[in-house]
Protein backbone atom coordinates (compact mmCIF):
# COMPACT_ATOMS: atom_id res chain seq x y z
CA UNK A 1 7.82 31.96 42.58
CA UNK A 2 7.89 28.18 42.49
CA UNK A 3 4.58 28.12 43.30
CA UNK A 4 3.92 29.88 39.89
CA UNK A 5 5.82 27.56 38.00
CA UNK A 6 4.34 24.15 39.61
CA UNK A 7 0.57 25.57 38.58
CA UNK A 8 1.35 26.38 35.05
CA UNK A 9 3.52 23.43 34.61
CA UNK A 10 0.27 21.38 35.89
CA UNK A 11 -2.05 23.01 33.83
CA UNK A 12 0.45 22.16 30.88
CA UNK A 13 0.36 18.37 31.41
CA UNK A 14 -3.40 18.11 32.19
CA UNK A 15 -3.90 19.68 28.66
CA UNK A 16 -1.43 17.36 27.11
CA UNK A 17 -3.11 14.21 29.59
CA UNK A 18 -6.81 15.27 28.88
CA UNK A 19 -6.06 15.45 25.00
CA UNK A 20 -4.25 12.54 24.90
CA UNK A 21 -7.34 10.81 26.54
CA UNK A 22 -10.11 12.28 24.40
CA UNK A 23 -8.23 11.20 21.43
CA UNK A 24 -7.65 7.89 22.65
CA UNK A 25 -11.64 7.00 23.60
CA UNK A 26 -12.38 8.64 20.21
CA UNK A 27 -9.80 7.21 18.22
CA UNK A 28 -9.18 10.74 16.57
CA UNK A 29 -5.89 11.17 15.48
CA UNK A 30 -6.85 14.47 14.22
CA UNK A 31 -7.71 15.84 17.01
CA UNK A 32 -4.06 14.97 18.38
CA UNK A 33 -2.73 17.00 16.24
CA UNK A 34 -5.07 19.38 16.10
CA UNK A 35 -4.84 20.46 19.72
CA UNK A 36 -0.82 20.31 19.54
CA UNK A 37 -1.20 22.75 16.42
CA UNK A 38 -3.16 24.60 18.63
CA UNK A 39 -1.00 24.92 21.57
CA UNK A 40 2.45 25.23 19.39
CA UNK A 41 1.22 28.05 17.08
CA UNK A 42 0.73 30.88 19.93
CA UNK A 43 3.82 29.61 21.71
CA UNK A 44 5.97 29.75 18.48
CA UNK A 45 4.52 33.48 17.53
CA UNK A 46 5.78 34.43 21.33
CA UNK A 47 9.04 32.92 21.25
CA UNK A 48 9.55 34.76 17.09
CA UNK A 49 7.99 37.92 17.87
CA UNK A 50 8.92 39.16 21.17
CA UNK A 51 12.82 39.75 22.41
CA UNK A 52 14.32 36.01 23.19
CA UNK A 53 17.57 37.03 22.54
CA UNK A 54 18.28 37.12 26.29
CA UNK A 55 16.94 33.91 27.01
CA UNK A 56 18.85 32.36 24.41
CA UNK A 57 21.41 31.10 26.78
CA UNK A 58 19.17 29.02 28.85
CA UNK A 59 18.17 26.66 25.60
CA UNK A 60 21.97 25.65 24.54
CA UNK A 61 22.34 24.28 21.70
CA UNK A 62 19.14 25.71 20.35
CA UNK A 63 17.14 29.86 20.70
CA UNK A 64 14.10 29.84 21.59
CA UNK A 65 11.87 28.93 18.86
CA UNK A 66 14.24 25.76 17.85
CA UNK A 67 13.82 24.30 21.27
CA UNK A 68 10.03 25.11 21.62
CA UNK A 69 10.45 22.91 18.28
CA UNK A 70 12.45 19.91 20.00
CA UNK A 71 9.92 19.94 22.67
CA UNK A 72 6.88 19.80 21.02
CA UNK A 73 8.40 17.23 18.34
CA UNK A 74 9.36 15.52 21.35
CA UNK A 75 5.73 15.64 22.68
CA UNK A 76 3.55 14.66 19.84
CA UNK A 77 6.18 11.75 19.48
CA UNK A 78 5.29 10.67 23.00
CA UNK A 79 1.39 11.14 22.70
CA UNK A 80 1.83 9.05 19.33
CA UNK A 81 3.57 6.14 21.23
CA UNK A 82 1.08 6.34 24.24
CA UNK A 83 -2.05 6.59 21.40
CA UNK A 84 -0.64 4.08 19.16
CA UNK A 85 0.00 2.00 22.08
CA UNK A 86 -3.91 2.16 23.35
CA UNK A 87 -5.36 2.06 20.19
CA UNK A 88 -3.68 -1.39 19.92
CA UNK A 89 -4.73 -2.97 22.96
CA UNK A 90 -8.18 -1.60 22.62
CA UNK A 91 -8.43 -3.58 19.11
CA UNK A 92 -6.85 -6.46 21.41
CA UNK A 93 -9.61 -6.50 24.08
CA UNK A 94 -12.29 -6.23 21.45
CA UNK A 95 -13.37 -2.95 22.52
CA UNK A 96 -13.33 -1.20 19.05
């Protein structure tokens, strides 16, 4: 069972890494929130849609949908930072 988790928990943050890095070396902040639009909108139809009341508990303070909220707020925050950061030091270097 752990097994299951550690794969799709891997295949989470080399989405999130391999965005992150295509919008970096293109310098396409659309794109960065483009593909978190694209990853939040299924996930948030999921989480409305099917029955979360039971896994309500496991999210305290927030349901379902508010902490898939938190998270990917959380997320596009830190991909901002990490872009914003490279983006800068790029312009430093002279590479842009």
């Amino acid at each position: 069972m752990k097994k299951k988790w550690a794969v799709r928990l891997g295949m989470l943050l080399a989405w999130a890494a391999l965005l992150c890095w295509l919008t970096v070396r293109t310098g396409d902040v659309p794109a960065l929130l483009g593909g978190n639009l694209v990853s939040f909108l299924p996930s948030y139809w999921f989480t409305v849609h099917c029955e979360m009341e039971k896994w309500s508990w496991r999210f305290k303070p927030f349901a379902a949908p508010g902490f898939l909220k938190v998270v990917s707020i959380a997320v596009l925050l830190g991909q901002g930072v990490l872009l914003w950061f490279f983006i800068v030091r790029k312009r430093r270097l002279g590479l842009v």
